[in-house]
C-alpha atoms as a PDB file:
ATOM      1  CA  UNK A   1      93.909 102.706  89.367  1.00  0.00           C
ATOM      2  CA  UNK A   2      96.609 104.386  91.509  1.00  0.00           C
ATOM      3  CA  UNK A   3      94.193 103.686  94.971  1.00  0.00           C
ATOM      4  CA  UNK A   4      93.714 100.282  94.379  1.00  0.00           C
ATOM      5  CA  UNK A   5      97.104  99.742  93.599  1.00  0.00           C
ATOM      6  CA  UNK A   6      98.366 101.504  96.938  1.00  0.00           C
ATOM      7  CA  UNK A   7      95.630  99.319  98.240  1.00  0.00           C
ATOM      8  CA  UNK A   8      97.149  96.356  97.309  1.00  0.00           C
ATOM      9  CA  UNK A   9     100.573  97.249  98.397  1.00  0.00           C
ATOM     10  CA  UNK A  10     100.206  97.842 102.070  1.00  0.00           C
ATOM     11  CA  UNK A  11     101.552  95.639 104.938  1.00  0.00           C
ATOM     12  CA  UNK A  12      98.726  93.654 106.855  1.00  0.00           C
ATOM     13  CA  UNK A  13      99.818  92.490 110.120  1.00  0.00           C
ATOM     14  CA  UNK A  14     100.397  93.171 114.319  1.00  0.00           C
ATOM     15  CA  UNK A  15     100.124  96.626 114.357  1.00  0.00           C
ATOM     16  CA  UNK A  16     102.779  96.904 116.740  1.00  0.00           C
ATOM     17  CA  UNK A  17     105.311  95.796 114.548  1.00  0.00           C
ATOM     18  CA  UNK A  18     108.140  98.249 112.704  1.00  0.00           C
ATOM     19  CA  UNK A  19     106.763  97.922 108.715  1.00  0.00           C
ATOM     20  CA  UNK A  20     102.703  97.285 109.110  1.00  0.00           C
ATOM     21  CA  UNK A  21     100.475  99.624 107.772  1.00  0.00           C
ATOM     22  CA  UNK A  22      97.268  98.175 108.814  1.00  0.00           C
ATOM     23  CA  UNK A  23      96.311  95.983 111.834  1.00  0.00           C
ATOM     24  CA  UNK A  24      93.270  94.039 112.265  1.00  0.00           C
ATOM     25  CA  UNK A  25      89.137  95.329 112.912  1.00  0.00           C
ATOM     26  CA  UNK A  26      88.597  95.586 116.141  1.00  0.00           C
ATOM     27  CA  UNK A  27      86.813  92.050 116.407  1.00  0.00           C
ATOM     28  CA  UNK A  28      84.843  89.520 114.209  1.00  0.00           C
ATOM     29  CA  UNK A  29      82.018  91.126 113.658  1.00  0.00           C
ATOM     30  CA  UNK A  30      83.806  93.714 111.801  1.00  0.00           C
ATOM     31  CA  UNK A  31      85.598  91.363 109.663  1.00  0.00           C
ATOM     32  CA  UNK A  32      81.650  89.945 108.953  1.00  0.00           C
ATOM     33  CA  UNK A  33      80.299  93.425 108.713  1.00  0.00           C
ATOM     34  CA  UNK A  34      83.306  94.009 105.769  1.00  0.00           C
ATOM     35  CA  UNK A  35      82.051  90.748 104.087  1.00  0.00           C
ATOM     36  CA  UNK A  36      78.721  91.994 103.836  1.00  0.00           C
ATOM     37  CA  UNK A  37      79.528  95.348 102.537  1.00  0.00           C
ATOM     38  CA  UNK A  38      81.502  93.904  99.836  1.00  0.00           C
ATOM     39  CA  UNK A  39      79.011  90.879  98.983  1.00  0.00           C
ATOM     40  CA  UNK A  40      76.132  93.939  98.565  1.00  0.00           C
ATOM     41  CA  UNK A  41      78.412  95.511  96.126  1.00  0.00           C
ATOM     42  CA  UNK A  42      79.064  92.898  94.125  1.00  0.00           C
ATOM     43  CA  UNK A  43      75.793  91.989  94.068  1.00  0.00           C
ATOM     44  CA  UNK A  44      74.986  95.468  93.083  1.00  0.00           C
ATOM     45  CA  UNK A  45      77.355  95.219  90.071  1.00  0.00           C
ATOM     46  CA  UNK A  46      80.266  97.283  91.511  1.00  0.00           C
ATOM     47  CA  UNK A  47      83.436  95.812  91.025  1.00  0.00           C
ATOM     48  CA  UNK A  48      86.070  95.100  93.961  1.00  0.00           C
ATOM     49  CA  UNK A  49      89.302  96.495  92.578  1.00  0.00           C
ATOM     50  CA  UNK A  50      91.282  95.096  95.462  1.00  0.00           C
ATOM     51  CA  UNK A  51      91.168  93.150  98.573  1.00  0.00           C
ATOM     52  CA  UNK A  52      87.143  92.565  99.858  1.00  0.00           C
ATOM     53  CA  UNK A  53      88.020  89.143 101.561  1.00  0.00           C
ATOM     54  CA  UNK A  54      88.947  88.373 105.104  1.00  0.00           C
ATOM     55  CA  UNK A  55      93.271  87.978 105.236  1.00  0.00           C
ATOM     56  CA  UNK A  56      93.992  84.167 107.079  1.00  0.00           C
ATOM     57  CA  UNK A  57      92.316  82.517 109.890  1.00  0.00           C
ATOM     58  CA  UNK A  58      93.916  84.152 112.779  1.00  0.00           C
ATOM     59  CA  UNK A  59      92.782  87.247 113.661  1.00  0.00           C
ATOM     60  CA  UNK A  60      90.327  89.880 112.139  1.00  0.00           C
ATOM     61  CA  UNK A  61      92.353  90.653 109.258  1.00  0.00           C
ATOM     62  CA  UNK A  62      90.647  92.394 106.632  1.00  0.00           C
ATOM     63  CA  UNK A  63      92.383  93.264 103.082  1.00  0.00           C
ATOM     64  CA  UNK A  64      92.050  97.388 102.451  1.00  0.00           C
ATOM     65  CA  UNK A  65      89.360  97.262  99.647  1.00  0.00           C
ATOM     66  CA  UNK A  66      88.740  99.690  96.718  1.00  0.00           C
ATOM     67  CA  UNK A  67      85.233  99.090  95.298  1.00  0.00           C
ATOM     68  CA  UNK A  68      84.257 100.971  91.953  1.00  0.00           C
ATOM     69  CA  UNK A  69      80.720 101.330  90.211  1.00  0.00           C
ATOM     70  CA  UNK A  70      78.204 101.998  93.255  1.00  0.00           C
ATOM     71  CA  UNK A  71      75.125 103.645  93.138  1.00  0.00           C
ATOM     72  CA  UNK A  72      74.456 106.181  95.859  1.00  0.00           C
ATOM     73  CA  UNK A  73      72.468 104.247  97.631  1.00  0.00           C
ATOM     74  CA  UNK A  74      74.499 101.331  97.682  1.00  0.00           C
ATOM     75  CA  UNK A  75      75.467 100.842 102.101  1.00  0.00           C
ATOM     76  CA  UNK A  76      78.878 101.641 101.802  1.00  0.00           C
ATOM     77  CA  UNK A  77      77.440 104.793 100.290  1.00  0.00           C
ATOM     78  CA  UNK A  78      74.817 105.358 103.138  1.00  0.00           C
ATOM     79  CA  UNK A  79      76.276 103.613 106.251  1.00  0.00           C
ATOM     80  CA  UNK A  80      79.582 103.862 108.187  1.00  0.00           C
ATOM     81  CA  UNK A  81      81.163 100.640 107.292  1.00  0.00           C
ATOM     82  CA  UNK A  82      84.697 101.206 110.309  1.00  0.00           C
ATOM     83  CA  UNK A  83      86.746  99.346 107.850  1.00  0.00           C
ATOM     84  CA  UNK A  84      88.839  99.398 105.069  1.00  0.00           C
ATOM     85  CA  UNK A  85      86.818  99.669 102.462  1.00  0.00           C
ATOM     86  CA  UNK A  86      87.276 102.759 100.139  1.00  0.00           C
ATOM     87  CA  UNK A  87      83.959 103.163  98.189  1.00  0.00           C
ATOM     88  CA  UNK A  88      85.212 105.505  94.602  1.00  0.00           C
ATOM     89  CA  UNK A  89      82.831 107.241  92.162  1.00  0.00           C
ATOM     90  CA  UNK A  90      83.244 109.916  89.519  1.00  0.00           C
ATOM     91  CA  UNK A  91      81.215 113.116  89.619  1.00  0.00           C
ATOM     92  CA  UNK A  92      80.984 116.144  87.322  1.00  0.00           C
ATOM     93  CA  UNK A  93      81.201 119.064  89.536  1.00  0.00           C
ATOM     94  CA  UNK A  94      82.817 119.795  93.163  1.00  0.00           C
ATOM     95  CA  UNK A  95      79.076 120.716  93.908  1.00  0.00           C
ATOM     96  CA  UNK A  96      77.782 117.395  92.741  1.00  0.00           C
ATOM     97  CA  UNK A  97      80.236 115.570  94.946  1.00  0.00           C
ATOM     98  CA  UNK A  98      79.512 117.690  98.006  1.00  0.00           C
ATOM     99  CA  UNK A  99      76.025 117.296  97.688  1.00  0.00           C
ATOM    100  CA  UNK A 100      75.917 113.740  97.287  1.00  0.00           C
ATOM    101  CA  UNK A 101      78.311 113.417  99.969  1.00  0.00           C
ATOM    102  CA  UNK A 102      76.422 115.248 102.288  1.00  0.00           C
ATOM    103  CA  UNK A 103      73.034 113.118 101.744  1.00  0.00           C
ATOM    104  CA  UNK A 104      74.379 110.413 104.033  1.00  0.00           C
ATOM    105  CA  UNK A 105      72.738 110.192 107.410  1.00  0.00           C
ATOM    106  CA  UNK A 106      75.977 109.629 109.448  1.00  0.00           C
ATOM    107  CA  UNK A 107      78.781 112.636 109.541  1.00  0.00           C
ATOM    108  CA  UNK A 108      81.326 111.408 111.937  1.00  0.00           C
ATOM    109  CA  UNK A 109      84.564 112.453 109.198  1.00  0.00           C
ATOM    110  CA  UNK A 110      84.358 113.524 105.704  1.00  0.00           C
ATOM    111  CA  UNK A 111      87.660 113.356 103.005  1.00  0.00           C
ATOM    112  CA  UNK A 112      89.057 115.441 100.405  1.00  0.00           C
ATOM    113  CA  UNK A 113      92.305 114.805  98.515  1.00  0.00           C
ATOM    114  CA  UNK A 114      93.212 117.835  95.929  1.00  0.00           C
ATOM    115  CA  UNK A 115      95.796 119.875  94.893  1.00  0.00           C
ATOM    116  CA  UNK A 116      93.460 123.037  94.901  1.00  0.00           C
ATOM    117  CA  UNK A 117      93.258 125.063  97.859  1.00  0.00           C
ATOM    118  CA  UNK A 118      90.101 126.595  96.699  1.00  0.00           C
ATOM    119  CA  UNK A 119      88.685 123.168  96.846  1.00  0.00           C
ATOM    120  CA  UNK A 120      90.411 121.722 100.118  1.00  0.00           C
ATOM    121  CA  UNK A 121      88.603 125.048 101.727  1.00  0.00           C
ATOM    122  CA  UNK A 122      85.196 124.554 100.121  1.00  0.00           C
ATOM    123  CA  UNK A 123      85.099 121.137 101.056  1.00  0.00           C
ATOM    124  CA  UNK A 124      86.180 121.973 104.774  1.00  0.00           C
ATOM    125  CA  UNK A 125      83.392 124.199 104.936  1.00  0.00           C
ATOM    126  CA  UNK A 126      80.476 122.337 103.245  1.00  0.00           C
ATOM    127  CA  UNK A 127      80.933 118.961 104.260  1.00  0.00           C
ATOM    128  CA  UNK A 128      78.427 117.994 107.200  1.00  0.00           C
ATOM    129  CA  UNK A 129      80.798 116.276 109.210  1.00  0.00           C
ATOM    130  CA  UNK A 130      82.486 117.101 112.829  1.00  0.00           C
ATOM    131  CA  UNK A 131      85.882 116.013 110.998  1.00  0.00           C
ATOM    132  CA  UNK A 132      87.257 116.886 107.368  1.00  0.00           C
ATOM    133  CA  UNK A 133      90.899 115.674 106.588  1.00  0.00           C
ATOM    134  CA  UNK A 134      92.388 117.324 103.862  1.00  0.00           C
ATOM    135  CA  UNK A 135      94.619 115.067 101.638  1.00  0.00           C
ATOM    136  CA  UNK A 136      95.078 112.939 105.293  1.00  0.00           C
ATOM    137  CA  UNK A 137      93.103 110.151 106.848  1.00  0.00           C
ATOM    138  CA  UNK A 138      93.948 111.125 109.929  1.00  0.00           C
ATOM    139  CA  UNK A 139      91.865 113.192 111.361  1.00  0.00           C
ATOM    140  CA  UNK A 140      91.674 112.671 115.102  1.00  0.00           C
ATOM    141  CA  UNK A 141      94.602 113.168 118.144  1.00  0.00           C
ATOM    142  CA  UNK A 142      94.406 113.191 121.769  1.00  0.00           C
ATOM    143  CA  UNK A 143      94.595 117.731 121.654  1.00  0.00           C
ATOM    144  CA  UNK A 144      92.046 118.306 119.416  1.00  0.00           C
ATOM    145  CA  UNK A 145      88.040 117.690 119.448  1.00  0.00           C
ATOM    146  CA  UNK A 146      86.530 114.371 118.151  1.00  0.00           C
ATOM    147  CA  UNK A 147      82.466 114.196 117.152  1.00  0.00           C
ATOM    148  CA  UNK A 148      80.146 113.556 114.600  1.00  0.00           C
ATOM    149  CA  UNK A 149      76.926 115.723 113.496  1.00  0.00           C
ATOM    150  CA  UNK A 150      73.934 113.982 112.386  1.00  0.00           C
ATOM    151  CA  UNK A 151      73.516 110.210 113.099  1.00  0.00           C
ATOM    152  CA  UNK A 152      76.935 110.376 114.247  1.00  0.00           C
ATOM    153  CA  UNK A 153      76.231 112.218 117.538  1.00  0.00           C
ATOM    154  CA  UNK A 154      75.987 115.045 119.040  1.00  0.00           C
ATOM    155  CA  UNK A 155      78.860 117.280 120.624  1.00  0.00           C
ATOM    156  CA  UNK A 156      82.605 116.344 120.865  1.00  0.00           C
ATOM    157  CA  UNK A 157      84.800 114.755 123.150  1.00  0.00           C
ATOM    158  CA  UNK A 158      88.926 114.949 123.257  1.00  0.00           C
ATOM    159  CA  UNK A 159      90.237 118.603 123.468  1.00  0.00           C
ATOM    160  CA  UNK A 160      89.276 121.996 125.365  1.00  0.00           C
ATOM    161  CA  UNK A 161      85.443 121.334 123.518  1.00  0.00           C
ATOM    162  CA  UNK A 162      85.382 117.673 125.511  1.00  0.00           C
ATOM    163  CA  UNK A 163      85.769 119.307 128.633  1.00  0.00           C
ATOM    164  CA  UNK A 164      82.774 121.742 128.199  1.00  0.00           C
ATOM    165  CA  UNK A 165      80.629 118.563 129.021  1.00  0.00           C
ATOM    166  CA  UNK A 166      81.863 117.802 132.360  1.00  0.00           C
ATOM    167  CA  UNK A 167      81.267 121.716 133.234  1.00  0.00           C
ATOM    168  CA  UNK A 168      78.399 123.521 134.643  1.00  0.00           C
ATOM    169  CA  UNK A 169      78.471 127.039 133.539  1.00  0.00           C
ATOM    170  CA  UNK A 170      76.962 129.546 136.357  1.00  0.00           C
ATOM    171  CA  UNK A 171      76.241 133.370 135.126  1.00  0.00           C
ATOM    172  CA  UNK A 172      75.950 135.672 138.298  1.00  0.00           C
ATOM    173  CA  UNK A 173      75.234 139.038 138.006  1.00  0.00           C
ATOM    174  CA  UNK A 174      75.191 141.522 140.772  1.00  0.00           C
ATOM    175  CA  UNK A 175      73.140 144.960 140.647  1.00  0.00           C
END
């Protein structure tokens, strides 16, 4: 599988260094929270097609993980796992996929990598999620608005829209 193999390929390391694609979790716990994630799928009977195991030692290196044959309740289907753990499926329809996408609790960011225009647009509009990349994982900078709907939150920060919460709006009308 082209994903895994990517996968495979990048450069683990300080994230400050010229050549490293991916730095470490942000502490030990995630690096746990990753085992556990993978140890339930396997468990499960999905297969890891790359990475799932902690990288060294030092550090809380994580190897970027593909995992294959989940159910869709399986937690990296239902939870927000923060790592790098890509969770793959097939579906029959763009419909199907949407829908089961969209039965997950949390909607921080949702994901869609086509070619189709028609899709990249259908998916931007019926994903419950405060953030939809389009063929990009990145879908958060310093200009524009970051929030989740659901069990991801409520409202945004970052942007003109994070502002609005440090406001207090007065209407005054004279007659």
């Amino acid at each position: 599988m082209d994903m895994a193999r990517r996968f495979a390929a990048m450069k683990i390391g300080n994230g400050l260094q010229s050549g490293i694609d991916m730095g470490p979790l942000a502490n030990a716990r995630r690096v746990e929270a990753m085992e556990r994630f993978v140890a339930d799928a396997e468990a499960a009977g999905a297969e890891v097609l790359c990475g799932g195991k902690r990288i060294g030692k030092a550090g809380d290196f994580f190897a970027p993980t593909v995992v294959a044959g989940l159910t869709d309740d399986a937690p990296l289907f239902a939870t927000e796992c923060f790592g790098p753990i890509a969770p793959i499926t097939s579906f029959r329809s763009d419909e199907e996929a949407l829908a089961r996408a969209n039965t997950v609790e949390a909607g921080l960011a949702g994901y869609c990598f086509t070619r189709s225009i028609s899709r990249a647009y259908a998916a931007s509009r019926q994903l419950k999620t405060g953030m939809v990349g389009i063929n990009s994982l990145s879908v958060s900078t310093p200009e524009t608005p970051f929030g989740g709907v659901k069990m991801s939150g409520f409202g945004s920060e970052g942007g003109v829209e994070g502002l609005q919460a440090y406001l207090e709006t007065k209407l005054v009308t004279v007659g």
